[in-house]
N, C-alpha and C. Protein backbone atom coordinates (compact mmCIF):
# COMPACT_ATOMS: atom_id res chain seq x y z
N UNK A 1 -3.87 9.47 -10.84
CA UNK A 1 -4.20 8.55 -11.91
C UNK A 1 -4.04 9.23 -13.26
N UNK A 2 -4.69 10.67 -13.25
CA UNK A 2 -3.86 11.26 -14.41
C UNK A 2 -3.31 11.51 -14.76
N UNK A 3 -2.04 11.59 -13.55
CA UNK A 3 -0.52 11.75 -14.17
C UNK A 3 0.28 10.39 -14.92
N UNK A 4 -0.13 9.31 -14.27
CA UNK A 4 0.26 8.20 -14.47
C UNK A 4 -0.06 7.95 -16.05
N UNK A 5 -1.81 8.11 -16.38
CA UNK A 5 -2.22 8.24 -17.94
C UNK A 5 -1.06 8.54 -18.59
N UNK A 6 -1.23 10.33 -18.22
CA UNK A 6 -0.20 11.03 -19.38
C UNK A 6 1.22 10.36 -19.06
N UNK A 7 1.73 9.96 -18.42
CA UNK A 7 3.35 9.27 -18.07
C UNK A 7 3.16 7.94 -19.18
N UNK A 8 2.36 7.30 -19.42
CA UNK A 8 2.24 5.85 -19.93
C UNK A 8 2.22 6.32 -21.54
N UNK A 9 1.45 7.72 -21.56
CA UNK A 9 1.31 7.89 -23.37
C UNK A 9 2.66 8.96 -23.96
N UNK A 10 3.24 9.22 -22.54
CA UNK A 10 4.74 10.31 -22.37
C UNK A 10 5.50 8.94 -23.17
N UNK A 11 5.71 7.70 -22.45
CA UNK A 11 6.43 6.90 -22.76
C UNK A 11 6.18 6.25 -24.07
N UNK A 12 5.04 5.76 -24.32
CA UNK A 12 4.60 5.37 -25.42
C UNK A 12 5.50 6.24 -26.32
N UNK A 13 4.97 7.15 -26.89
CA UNK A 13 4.83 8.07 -27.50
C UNK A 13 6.72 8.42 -27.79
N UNK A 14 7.30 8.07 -26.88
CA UNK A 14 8.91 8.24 -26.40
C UNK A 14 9.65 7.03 -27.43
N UNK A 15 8.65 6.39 -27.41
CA UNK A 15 9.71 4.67 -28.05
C UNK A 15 9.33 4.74 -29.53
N UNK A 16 8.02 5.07 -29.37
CA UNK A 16 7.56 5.34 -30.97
C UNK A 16 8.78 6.02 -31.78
N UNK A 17 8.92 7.58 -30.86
CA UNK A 17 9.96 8.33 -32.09
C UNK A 17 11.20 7.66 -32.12
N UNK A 18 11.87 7.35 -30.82
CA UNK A 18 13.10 6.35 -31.42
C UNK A 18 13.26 5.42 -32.10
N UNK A 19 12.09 4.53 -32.59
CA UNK A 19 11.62 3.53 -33.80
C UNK A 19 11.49 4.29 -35.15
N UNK A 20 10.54 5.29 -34.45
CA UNK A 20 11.09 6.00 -35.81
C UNK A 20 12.48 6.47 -36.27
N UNK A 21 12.95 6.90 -35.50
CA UNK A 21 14.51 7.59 -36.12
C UNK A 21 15.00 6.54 -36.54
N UNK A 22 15.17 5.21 -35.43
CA UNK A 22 15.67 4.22 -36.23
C UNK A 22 15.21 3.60 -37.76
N UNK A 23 14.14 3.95 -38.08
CA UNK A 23 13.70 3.32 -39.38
C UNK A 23 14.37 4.62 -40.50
N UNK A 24 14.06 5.41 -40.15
CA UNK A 24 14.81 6.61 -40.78
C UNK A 24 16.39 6.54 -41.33
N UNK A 25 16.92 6.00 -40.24
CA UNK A 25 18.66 5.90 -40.01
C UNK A 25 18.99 4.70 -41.06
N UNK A 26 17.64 3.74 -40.65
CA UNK A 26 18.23 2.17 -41.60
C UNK A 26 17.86 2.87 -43.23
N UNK A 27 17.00 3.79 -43.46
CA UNK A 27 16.87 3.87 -44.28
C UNK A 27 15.81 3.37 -45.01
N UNK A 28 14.73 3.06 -44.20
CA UNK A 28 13.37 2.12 -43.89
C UNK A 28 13.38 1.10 -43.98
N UNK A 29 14.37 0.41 -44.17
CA UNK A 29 15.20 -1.14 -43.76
C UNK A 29 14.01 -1.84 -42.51
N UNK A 30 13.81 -1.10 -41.54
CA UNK A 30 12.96 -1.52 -40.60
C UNK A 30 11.54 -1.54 -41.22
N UNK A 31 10.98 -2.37 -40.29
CA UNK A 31 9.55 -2.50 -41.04
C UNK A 31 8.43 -1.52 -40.15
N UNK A 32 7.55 -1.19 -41.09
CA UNK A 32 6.69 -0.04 -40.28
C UNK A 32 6.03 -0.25 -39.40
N UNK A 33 5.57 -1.68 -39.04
CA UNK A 33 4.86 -1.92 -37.72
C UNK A 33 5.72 -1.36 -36.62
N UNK A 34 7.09 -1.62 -36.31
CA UNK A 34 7.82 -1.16 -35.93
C UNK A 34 7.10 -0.10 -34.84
N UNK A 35 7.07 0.94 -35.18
CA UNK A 35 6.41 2.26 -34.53
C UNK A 35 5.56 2.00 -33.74
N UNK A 36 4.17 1.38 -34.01
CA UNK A 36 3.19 1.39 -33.23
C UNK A 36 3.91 0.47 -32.34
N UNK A 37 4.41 -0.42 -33.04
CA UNK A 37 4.55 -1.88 -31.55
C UNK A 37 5.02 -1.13 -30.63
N UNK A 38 6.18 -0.36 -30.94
CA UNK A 38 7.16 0.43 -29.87
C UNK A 38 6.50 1.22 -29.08
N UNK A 39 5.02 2.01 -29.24
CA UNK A 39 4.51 2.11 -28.79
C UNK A 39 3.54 2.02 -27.63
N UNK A 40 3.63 0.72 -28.14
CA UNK A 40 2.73 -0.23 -27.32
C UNK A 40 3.36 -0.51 -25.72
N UNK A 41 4.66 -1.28 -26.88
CA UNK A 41 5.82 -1.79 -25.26
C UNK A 41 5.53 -0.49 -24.72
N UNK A 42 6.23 0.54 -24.63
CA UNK A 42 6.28 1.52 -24.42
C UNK A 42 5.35 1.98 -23.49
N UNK A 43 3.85 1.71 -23.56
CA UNK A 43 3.09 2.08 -22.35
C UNK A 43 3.04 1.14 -21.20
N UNK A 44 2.95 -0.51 -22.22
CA UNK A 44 2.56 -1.26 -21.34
C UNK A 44 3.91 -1.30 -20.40
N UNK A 45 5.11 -1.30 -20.59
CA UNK A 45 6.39 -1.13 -19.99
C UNK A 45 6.31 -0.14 -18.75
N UNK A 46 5.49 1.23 -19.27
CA UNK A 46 5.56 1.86 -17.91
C UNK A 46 4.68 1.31 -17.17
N UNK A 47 3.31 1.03 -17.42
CA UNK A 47 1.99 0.46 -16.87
C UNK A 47 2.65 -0.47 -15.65
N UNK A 48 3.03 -1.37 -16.36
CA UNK A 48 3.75 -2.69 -15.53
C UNK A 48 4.90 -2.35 -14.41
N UNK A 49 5.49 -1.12 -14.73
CA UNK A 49 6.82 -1.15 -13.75
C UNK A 49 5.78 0.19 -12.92
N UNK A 50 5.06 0.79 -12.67
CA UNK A 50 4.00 1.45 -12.18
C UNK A 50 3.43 0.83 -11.10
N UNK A 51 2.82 -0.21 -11.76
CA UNK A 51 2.53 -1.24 -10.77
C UNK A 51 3.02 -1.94 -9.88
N UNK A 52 3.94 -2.23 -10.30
CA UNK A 52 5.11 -2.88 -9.19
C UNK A 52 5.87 -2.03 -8.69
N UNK A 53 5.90 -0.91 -8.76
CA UNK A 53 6.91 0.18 -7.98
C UNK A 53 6.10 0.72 -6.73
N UNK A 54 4.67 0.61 -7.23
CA UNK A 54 3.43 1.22 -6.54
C UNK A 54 3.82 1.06 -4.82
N UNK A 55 3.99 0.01 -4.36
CA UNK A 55 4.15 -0.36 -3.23
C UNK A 55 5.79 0.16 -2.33
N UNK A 56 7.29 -0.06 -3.41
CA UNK A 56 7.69 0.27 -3.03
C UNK A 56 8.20 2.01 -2.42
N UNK A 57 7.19 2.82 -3.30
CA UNK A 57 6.98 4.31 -3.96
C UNK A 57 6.74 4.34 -2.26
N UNK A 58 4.92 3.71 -2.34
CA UNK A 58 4.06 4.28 -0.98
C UNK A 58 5.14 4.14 0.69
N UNK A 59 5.76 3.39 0.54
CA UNK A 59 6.58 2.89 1.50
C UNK A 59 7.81 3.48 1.73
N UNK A 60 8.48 4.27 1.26
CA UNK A 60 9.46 4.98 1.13
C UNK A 60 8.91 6.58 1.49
N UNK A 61 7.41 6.62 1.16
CA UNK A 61 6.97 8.26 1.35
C UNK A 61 6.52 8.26 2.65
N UNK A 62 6.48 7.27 3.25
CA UNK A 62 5.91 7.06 4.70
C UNK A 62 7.41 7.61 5.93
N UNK A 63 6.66 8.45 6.34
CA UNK A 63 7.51 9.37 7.46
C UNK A 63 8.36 8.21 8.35
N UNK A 64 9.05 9.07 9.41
CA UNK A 64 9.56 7.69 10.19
C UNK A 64 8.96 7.29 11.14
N UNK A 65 9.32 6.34 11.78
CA UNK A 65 7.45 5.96 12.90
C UNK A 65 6.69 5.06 12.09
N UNK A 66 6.23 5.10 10.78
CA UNK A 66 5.34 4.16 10.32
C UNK A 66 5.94 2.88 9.97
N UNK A 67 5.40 2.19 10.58
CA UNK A 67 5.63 0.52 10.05
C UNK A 67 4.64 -0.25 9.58
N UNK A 68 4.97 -0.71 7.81
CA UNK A 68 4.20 -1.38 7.56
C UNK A 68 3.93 -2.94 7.89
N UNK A 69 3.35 -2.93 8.07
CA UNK A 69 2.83 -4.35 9.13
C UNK A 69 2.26 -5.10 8.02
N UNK A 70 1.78 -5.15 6.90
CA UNK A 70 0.67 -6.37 6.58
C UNK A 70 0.58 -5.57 5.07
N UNK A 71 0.98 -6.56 3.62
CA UNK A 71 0.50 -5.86 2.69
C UNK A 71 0.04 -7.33 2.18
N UNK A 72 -0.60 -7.03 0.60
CA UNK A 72 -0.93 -8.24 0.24
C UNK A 72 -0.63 -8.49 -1.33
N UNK A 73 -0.61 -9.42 -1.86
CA UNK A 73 -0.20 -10.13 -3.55
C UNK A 73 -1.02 -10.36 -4.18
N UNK A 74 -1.50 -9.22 -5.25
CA UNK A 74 -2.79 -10.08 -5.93
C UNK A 74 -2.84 -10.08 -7.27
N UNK A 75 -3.15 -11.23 -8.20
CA UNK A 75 -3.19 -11.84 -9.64
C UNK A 75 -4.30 -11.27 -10.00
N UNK A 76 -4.11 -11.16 -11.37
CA UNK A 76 -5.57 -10.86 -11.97
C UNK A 76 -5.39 -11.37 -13.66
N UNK A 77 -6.33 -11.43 -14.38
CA UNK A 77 -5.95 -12.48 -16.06
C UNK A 77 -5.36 -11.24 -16.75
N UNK A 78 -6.00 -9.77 -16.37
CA UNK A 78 -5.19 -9.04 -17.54
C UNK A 78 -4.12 -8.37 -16.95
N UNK A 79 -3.28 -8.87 -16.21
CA UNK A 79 -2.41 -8.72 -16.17
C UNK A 79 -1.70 -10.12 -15.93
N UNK A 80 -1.79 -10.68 -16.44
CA UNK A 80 -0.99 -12.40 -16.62
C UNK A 80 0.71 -12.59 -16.06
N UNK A 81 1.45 -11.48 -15.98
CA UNK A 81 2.53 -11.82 -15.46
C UNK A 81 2.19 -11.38 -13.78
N UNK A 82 1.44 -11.12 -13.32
CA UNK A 82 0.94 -11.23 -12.10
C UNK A 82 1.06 -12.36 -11.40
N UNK A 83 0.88 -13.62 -12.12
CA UNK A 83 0.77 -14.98 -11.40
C UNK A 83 1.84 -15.55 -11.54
N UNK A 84 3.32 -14.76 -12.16
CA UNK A 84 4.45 -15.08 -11.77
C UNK A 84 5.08 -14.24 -10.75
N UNK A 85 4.74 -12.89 -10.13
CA UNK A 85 5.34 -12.08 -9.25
C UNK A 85 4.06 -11.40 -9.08
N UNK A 86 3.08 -11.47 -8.19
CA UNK A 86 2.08 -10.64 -7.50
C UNK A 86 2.14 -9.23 -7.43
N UNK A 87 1.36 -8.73 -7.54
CA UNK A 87 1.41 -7.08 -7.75
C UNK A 87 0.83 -7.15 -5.94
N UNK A 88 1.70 -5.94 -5.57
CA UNK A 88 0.62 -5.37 -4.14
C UNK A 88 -0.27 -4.06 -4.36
N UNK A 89 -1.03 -4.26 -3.90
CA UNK A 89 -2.25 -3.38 -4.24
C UNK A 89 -3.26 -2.43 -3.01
N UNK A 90 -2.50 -2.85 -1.60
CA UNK A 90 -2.89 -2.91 -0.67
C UNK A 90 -1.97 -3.22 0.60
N UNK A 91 -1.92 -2.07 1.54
CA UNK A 91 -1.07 -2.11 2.98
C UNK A 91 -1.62 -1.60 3.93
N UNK A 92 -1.21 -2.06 5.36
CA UNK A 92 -1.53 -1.81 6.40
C UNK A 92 -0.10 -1.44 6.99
N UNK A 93 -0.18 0.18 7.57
CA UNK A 93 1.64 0.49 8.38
C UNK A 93 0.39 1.24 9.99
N UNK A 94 1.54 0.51 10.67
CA UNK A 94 0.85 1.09 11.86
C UNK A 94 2.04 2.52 12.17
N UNK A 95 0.96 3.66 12.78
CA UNK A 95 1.97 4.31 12.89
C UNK A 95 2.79 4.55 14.82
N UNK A 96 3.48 3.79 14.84
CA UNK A 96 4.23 4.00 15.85
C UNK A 96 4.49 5.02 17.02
N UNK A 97 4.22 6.25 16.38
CA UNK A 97 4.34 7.86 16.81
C UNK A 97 3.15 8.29 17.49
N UNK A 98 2.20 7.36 17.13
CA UNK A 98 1.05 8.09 17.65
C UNK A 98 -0.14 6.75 18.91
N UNK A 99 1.01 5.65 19.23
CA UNK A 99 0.51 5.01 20.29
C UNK A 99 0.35 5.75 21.10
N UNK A 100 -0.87 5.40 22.16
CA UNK A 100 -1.10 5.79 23.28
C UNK A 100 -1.47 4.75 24.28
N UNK A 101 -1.19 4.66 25.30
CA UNK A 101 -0.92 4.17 26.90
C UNK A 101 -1.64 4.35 27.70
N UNK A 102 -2.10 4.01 28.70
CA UNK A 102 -3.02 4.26 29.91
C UNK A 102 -2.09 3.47 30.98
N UNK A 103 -1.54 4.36 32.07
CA UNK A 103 -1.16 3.72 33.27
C UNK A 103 -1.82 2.50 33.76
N UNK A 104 -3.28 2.31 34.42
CA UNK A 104 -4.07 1.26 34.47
C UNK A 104 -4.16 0.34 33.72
N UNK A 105 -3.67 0.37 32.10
CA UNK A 105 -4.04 -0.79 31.16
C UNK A 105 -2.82 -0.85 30.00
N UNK A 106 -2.14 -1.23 31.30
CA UNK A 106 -0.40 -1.63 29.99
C UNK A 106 -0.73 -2.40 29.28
N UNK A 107 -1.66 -2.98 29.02
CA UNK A 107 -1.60 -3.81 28.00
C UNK A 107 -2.46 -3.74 26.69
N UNK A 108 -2.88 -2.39 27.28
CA UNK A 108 -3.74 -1.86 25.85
C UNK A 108 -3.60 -0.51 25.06
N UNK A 109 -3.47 -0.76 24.15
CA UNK A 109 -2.73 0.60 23.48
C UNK A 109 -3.77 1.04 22.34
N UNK A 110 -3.70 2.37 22.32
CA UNK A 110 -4.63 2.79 21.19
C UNK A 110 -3.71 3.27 19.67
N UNK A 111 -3.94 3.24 19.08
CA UNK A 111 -2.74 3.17 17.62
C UNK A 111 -3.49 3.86 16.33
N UNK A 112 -2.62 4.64 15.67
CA UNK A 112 -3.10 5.35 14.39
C UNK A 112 -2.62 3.70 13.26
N UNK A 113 -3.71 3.31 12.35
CA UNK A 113 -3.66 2.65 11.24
C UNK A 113 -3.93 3.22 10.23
N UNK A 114 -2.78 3.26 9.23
CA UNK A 114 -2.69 3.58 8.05
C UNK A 114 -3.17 2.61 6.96
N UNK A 115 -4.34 2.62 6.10
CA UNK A 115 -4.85 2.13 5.84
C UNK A 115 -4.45 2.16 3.97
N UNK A 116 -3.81 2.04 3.11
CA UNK A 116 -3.32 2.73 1.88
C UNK A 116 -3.65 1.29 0.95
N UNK A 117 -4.44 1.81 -0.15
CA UNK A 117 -5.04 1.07 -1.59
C UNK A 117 -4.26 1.67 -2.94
N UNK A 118 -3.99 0.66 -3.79
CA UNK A 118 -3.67 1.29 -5.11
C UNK A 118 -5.01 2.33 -5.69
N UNK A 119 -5.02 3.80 -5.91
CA UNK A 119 -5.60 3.96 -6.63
C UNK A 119 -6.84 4.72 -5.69
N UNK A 120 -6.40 4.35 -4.82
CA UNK A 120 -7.52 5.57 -3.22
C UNK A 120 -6.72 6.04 -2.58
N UNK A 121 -7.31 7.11 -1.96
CA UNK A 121 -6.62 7.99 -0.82
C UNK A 121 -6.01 7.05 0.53
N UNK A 122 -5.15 7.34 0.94
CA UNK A 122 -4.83 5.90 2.25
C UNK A 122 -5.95 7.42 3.70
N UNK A 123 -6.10 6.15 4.31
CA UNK A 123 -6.96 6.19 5.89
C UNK A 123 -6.30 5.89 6.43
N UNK A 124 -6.71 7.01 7.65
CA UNK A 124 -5.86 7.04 9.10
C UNK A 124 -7.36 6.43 9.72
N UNK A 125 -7.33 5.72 10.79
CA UNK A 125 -7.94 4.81 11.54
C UNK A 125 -7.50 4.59 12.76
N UNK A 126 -8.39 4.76 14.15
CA UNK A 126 -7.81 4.71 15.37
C UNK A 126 -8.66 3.28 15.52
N UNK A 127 -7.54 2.48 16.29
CA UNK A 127 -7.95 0.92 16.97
C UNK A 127 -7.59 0.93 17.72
N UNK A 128 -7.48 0.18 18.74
CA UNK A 128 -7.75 -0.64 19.78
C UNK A 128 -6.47 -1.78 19.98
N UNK A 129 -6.05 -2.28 20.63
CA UNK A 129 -5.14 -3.53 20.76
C UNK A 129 -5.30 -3.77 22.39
N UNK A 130 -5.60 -5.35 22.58
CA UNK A 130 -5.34 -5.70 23.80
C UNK A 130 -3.90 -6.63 23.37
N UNK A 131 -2.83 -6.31 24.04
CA UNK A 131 -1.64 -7.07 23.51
C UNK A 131 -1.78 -8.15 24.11
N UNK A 132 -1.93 -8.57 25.65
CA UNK A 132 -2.26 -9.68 26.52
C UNK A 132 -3.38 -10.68 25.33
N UNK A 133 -4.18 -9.84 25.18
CA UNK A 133 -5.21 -10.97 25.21
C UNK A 133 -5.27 -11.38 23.57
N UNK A 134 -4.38 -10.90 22.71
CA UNK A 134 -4.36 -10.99 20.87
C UNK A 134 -5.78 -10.30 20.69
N UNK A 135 -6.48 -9.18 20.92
CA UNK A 135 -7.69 -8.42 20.23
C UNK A 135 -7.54 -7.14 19.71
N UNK A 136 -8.51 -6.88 18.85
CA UNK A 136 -8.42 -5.56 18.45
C UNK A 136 -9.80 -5.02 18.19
N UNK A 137 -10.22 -3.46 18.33
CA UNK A 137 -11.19 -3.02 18.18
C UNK A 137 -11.03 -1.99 17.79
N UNK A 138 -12.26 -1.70 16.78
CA UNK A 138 -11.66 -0.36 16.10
C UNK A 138 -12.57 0.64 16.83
N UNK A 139 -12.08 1.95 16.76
CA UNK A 139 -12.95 2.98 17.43
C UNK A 139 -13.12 3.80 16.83
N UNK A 140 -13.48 3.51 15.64
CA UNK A 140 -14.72 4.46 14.72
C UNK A 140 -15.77 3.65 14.54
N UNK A 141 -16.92 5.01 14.78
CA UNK A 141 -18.83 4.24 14.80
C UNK A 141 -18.83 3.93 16.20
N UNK A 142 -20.28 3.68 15.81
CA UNK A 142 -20.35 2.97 17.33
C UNK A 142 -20.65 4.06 18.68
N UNK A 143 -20.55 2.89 19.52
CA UNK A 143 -20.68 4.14 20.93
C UNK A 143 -19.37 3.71 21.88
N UNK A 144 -18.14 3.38 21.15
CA UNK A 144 -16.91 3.22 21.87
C UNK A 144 -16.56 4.56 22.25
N UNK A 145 -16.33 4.35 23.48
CA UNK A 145 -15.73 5.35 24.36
C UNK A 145 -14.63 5.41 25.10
N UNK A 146 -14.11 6.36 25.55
CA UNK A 146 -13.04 5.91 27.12
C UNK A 146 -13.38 6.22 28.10
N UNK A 147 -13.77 5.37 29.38
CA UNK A 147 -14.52 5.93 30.68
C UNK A 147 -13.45 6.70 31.04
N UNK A 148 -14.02 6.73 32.41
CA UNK A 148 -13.30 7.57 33.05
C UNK A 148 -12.11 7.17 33.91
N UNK A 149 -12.73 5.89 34.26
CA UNK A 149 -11.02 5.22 34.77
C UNK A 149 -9.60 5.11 33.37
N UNK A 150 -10.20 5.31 31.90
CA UNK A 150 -9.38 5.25 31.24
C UNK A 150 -9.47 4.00 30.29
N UNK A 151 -10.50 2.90 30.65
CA UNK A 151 -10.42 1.89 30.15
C UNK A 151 -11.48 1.84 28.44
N UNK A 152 -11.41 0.95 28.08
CA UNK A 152 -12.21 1.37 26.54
C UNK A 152 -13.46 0.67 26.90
N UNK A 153 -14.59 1.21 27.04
CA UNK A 153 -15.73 0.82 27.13
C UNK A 153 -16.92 1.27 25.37
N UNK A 154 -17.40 -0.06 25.32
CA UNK A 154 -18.23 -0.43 24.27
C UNK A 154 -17.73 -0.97 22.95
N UNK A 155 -16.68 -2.03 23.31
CA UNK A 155 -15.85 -1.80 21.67
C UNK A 155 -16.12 -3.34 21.83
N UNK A 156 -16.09 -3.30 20.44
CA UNK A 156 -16.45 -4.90 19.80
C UNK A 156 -15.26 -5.41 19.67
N UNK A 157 -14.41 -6.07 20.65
CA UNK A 157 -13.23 -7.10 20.67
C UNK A 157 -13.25 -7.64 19.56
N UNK A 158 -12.14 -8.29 19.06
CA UNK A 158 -12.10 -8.69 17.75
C UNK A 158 -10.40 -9.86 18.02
N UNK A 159 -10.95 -10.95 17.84
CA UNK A 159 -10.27 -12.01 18.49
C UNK A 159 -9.16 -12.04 17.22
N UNK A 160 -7.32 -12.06 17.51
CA UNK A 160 -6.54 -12.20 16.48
C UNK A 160 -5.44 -13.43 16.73
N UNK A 161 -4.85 -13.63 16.03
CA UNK A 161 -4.06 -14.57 16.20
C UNK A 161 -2.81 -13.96 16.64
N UNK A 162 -2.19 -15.08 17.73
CA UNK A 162 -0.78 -14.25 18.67
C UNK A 162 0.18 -13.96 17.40
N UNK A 163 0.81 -14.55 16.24
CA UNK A 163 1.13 -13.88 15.40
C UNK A 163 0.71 -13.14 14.49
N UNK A 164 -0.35 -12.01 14.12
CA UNK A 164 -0.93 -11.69 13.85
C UNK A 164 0.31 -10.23 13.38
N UNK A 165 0.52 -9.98 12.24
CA UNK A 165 1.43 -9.17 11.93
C UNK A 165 1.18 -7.29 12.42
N UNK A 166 -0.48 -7.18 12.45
CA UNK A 166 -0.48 -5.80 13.12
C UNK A 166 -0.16 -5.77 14.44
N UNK A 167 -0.99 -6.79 15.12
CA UNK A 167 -1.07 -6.75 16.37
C UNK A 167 0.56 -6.54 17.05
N UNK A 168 1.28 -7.42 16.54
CA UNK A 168 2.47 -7.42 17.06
C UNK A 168 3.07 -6.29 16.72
N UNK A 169 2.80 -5.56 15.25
CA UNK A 169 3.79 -3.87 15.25
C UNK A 169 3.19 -2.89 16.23
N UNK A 170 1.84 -3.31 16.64
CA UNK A 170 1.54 -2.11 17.56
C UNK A 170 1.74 -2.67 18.75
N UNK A 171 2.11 -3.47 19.14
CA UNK A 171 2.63 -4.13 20.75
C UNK A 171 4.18 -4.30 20.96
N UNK A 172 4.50 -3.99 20.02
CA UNK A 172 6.69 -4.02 19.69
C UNK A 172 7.08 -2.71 21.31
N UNK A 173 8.00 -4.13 21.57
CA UNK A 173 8.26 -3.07 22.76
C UNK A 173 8.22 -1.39 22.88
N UNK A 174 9.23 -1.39 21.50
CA UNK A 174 9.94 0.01 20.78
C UNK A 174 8.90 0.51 20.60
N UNK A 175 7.98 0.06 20.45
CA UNK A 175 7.08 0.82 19.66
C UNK A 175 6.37 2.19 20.84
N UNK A 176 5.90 3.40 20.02
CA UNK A 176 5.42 4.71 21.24
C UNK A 176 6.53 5.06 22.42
């Protein structure tokens, strides 16, 4: 976040002097607001393309194996061109590489979720998927376990819909 600061007042600060030279060059022909405005654009310009890069940045740094499954679009008033193109602020990539299987229970897989926010550290998160039945349970807290036949005992099922965009990246044939 503090690099981003200093990058926004790098830029600022960048448009300013070329407003200036230009007022210089015209011969002060230009008018002096000039400077600050350029300024201004200038941060808010990076601010804004910051924001919207944010998502494609996080997604590109993601190793191979991770698939993002589920992000989301969100408006807000001070940022007003938001409610013409949604900023993402928030993703879910399952990571592929690190499914796990149980002979006895093909149809349930345990899965690393990558959990990544604008502006927080992203979480790794182990869940649960019954692919048969559309559920998921997460297995942190709690007293979820794996018996000993292998099966997940104590987990709070969590009923999803058959298209349900995680469920299905961690049940993709390919997938593990």
């Amino acid at each position: 976040m503090l690099y981003e600061l200093i990058a926004a007042v790098v830029a600022g600060v960048a448009l300013a002097g070329i407003a200036m030279a230009l007022r210089r060059l015209t011969g002060g022909l230009l008018p002096k607001w000039l400077v600050p405005a350029a300024a201004g654009i200038g941060i808010l310009g990076y601010s804004v393309w910051s924001e919207y890069s944010w998502f494609s940045r996080s997604v590109a740094a993601q190793p191979n194996g991770v698939v993002v499954a589920w992000h989301n679009g969100e408006s807000a008033p001070w940022r007003p061109w938001s409610y013409l193109a949604p900023v993402t602020t928030r993703f879910t990539a399952v990571d592929t590489r690190s499914i796990q299987r149980h002979p006895d229970f093909p149809d349930q897989r345990i899965v690393g979720l990558r959990l990544a926010a604008r502006w927080q550290p992203s979480t790794l998160v182990k869940v649960a998927f019954d692919c048969a039945g559309n559920k998921r349970a997460d297995l942190s807290g709690g007293n979820v376990s794996i018996g000993a036949n292998g099966g997940i005992e104590n987990a709070a099922w969590i009923d999803l819909a058959p298209d349900d965009a995680v469920l299905r990246a961690a049940c993709a044939p390919s997938g593990g």
